[in-house]
C-alpha atoms as a PDB file:
ATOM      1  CA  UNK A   1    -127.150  -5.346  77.520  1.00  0.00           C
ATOM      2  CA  UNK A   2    -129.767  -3.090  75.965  1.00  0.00           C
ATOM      3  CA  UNK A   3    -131.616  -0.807  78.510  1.00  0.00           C
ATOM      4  CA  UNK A   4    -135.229  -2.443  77.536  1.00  0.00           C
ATOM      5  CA  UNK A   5    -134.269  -5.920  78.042  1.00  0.00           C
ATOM      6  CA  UNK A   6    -135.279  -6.292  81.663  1.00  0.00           C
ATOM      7  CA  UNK A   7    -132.244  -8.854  82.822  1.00  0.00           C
ATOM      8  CA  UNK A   8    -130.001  -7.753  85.240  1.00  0.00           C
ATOM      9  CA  UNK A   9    -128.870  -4.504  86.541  1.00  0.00           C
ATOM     10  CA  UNK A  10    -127.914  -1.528  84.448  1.00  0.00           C
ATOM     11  CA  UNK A  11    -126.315   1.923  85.698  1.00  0.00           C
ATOM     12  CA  UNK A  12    -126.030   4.819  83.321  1.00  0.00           C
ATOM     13  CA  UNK A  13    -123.661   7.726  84.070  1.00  0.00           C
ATOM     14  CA  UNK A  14    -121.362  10.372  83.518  1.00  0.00           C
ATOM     15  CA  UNK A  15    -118.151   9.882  84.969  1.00  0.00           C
ATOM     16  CA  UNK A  16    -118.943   7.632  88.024  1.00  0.00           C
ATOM     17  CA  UNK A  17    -116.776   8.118  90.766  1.00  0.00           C
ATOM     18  CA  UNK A  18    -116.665   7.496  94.938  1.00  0.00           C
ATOM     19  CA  UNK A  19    -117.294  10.762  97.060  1.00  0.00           C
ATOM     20  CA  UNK A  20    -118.892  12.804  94.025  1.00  0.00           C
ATOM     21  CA  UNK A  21    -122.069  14.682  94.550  1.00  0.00           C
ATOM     22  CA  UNK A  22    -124.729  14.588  92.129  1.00  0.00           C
ATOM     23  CA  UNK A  23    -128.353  12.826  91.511  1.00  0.00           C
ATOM     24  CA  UNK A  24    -129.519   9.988  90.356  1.00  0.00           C
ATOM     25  CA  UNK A  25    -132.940   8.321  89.476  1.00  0.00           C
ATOM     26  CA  UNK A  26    -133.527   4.716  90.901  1.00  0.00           C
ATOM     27  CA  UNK A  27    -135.380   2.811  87.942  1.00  0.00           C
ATOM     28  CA  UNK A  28    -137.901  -0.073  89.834  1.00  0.00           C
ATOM     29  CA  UNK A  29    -140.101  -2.709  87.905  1.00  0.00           C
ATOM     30  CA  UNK A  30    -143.418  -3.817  89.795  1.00  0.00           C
ATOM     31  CA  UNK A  31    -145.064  -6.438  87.880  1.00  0.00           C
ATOM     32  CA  UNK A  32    -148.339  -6.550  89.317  1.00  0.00           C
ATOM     33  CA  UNK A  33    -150.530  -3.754  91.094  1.00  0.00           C
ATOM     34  CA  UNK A  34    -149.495  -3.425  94.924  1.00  0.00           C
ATOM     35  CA  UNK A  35    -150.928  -1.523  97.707  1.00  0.00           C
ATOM     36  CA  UNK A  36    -147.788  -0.283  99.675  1.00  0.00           C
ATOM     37  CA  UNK A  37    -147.596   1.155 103.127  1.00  0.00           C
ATOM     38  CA  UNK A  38    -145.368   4.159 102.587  1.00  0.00           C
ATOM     39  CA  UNK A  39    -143.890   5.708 106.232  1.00  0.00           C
ATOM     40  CA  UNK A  40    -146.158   8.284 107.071  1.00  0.00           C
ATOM     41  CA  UNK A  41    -147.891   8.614 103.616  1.00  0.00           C
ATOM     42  CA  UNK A  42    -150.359   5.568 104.548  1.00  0.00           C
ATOM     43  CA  UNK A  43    -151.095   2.968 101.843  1.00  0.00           C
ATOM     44  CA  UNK A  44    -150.510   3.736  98.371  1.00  0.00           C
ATOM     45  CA  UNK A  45    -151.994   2.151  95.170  1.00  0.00           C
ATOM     46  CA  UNK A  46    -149.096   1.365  92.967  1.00  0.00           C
ATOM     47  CA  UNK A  47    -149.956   0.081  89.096  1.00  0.00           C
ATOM     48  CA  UNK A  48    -147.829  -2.368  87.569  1.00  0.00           C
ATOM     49  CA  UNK A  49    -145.211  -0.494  85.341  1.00  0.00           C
ATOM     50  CA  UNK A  50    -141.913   1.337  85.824  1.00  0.00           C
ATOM     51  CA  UNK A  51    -141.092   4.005  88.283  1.00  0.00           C
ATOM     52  CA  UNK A  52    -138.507   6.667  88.230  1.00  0.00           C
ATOM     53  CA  UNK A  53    -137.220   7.757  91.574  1.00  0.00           C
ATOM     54  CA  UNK A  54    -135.413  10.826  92.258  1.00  0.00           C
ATOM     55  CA  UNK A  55    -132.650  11.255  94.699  1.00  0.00           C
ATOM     56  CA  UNK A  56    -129.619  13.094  95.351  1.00  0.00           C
ATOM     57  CA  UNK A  57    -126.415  12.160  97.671  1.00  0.00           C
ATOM     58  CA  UNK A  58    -124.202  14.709  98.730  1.00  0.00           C
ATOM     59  CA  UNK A  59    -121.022  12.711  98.939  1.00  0.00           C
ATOM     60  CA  UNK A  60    -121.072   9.263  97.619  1.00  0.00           C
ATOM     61  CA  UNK A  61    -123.778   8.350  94.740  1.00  0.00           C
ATOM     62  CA  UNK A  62    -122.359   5.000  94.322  1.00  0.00           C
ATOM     63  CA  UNK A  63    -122.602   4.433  98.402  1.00  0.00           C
ATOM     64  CA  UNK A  64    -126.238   5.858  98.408  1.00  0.00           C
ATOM     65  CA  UNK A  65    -127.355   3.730  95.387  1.00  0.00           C
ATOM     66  CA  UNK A  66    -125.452   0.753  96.628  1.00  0.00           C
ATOM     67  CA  UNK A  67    -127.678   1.223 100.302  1.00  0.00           C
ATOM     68  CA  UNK A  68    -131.028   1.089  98.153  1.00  0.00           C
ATOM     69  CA  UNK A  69    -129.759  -2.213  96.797  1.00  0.00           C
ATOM     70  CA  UNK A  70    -128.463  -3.889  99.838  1.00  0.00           C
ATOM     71  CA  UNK A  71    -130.720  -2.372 102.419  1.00  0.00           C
ATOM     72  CA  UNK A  72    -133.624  -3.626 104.290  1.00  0.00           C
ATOM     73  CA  UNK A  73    -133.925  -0.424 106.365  1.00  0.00           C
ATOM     74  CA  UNK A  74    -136.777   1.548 105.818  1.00  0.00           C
ATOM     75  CA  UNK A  75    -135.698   5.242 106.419  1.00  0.00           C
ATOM     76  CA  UNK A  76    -136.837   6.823 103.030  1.00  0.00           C
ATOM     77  CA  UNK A  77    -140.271   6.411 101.105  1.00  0.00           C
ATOM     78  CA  UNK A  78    -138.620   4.885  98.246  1.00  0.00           C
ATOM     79  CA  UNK A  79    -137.510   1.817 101.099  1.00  0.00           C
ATOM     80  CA  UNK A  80    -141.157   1.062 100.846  1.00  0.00           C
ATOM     81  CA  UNK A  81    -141.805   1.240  97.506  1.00  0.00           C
ATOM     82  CA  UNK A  82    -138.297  -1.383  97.326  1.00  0.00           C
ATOM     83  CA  UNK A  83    -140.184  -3.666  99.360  1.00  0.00           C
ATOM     84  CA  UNK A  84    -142.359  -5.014  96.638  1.00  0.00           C
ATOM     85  CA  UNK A  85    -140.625  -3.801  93.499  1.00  0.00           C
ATOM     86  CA  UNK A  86    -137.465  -4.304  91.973  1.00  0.00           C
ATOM     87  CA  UNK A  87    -134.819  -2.282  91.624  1.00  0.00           C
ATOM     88  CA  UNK A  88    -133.812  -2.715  88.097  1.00  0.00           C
ATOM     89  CA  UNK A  89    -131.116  -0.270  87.023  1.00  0.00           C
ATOM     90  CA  UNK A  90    -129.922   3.681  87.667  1.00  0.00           C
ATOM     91  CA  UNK A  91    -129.646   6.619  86.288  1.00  0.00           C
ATOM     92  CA  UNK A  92    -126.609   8.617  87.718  1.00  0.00           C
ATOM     93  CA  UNK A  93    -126.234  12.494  86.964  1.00  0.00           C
ATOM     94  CA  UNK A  94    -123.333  14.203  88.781  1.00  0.00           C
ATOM     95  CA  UNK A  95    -124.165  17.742  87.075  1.00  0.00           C
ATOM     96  CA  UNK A  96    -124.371  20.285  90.229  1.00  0.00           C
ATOM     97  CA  UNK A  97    -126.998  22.119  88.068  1.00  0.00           C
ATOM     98  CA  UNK A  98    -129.316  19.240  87.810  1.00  0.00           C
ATOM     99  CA  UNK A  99    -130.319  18.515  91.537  1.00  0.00           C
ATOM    100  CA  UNK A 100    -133.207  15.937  92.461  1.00  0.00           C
ATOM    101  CA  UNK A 101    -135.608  19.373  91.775  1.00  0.00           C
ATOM    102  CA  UNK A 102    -134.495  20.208  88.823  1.00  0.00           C
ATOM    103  CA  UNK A 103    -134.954  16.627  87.127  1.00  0.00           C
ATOM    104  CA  UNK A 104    -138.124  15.925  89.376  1.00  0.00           C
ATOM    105  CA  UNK A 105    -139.422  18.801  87.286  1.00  0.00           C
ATOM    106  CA  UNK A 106    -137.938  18.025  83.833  1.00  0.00           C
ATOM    107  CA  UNK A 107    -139.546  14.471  84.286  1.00  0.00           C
ATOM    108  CA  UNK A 108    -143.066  15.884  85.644  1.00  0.00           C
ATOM    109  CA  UNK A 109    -143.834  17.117  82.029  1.00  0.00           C
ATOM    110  CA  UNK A 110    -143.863  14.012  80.408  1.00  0.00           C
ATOM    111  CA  UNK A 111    -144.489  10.913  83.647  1.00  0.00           C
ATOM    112  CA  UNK A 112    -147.168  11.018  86.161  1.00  0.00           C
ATOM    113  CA  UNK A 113    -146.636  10.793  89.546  1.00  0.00           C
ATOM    114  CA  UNK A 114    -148.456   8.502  91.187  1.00  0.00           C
ATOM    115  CA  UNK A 115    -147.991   9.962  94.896  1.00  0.00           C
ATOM    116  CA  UNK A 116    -148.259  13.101  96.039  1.00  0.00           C
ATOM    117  CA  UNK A 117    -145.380  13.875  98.245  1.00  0.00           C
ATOM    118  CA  UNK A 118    -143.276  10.969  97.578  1.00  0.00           C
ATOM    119  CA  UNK A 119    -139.844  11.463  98.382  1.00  0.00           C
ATOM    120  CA  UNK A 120    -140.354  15.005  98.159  1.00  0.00           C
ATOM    121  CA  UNK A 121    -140.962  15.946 102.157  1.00  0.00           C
ATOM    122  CA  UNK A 122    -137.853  17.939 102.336  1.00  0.00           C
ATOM    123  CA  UNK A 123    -139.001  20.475  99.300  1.00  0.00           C
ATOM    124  CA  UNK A 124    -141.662  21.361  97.632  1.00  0.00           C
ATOM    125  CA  UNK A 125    -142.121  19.420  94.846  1.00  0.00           C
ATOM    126  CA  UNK A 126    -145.038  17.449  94.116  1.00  0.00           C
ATOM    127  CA  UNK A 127    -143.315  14.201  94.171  1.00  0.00           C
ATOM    128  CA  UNK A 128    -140.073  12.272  93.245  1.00  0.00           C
ATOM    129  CA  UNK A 129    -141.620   9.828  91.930  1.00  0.00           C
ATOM    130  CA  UNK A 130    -142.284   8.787  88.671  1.00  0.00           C
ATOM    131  CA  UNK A 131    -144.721   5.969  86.661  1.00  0.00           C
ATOM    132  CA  UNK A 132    -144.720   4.567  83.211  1.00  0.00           C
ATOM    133  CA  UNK A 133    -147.398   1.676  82.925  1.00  0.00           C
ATOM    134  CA  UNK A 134    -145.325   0.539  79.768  1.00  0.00           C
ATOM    135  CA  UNK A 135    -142.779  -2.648  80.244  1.00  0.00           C
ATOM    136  CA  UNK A 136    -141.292  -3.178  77.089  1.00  0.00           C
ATOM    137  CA  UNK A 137    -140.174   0.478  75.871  1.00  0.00           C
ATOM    138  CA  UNK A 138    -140.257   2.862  79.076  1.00  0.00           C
ATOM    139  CA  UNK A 139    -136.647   2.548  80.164  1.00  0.00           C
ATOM    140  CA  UNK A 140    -135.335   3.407  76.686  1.00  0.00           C
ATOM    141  CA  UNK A 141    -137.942   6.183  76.238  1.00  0.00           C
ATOM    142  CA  UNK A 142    -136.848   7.907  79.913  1.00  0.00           C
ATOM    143  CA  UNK A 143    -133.137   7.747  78.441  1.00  0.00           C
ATOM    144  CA  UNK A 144    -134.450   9.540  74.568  1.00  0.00           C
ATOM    145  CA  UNK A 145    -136.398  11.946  77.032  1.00  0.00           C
ATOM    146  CA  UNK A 146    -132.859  12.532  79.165  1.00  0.00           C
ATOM    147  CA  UNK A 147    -130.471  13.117  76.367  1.00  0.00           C
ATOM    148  CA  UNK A 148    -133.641  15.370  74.379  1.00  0.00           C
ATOM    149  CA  UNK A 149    -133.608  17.677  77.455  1.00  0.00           C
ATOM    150  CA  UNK A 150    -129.548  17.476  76.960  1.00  0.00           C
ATOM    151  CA  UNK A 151    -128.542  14.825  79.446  1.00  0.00           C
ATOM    152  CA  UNK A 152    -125.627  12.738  77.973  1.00  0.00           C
ATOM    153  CA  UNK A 153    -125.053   8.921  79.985  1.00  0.00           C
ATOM    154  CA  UNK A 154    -122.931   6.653  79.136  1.00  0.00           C
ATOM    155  CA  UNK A 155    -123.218   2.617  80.262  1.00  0.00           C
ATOM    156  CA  UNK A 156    -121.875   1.546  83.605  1.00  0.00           C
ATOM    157  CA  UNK A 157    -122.730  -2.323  84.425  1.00  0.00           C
ATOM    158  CA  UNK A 158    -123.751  -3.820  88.184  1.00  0.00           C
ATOM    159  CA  UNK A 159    -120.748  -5.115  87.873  1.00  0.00           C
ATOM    160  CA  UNK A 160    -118.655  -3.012  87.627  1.00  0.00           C
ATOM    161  CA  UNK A 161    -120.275  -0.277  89.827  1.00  0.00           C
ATOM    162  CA  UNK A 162    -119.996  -3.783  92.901  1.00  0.00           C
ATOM    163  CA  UNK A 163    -116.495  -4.281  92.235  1.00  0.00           C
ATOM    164  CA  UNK A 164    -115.884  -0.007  92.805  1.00  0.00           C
ATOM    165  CA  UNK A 165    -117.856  -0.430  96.094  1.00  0.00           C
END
C-alpha cells in the first residue's frame, strides 16, 4: 500500500520490536473542521487535514501505539483529538537520540502547530502537534521530510504490527 493512498493502516519503522524505547509520531486524518474539547486546554479549532503527533514510550512502542488505537480512555491530549479523527498510520523511530523533542523540533520548521501546548505539558516545547491542510500528498511529503533530515523507515503493515501484539 502506498503511504498517500488513505486505506487502511500503515506503520513505518526501524526495527520494530516489543519492550524497545523510542518515539513515534501518530499520523490522524480529520476530514472536516472540528472544534475539540482538549483536557484542560479548552476547545480547540481543528482544520480538516493531517496531523502529526509526537510521542515517546519508554518500554513498549508497539503497546503504547496499540492503546491509541484500541482506547477510549482519555488520559492524554492526543485521546481528544482521537475522538473525532482517525488514526490513520505511524511513524515509529526507536533512535535514543531522536526523542519526542528532538523530532517535535525537526518537524516545527516545516508544519504548523495548530495548538499551543499540545501534548507538550511535560516540556517545553511549543506543541507536539503537527497540521498539514493537504490530503492527497502530506503523508508522503512528512516521510521525504524524515529521510531529508536522515531518518531511514522501512514498511510495517497493521497487520502485522496486531498479530506482534
Amino acid at each position: 500500500m502506498s503511504p498517500g493512498s488513505g486505506r487502511g493502516f500503515f506503520v513505518y519503522n526501524l526495527h520494530i520490536m516489543k519492550n524497545v524505547c523510542g518515539s513515534y509520531i501518530l499520523i490522524l486524518e480529520l476530514k472536516k473542521p472540528r472544534r475539540v474539547k482538549i483536557g484542560s486546554l479548552e476547545f480547540c479549532k481543528f482544520p480538516k487535514g493531517h496531523y502529526f503527533y509526537v510521542g515517546s514510550a519508554k518500554k513498549g512502542i508497539e503497546q503504547r501505539i496499540m492503546r491509541h488505537i484500541r482506547s477510549n480512555i482519555k488520559h492524554w491530549h492526543i485521546d481528544y483529538l482521537k475522538a473525532k479523527a482517525k488514526i490513520i498510520g505511524a511513524i515509529i523511530i526507536e533512535d535514543s537520540n531522536l526523542n519526542e523533542c528532538t523530532i517535535s523540533s525537526i518537524l516545527r520548521k516545516r508544519y504548523e502547530a495548530p495548538v499551543r501546548n499540545f501534548g507538550s505539558s511535560d516540556c517545553s516545547c511549543s506543541s507536539h502537534l503537527f497540521f498539514d491542510p493537504t490530503f492527497k500528498s502530506s503523508i508522503k511529503s512528512l516521510i521525504e521530510y524524515l529521510k531529508a533530515n536522515e531518518i531511514e523507515f522501512t514498511i510495517k503493515t497493521i497487520k502485522s504490527l496486531l498479530s506482534q501484539s
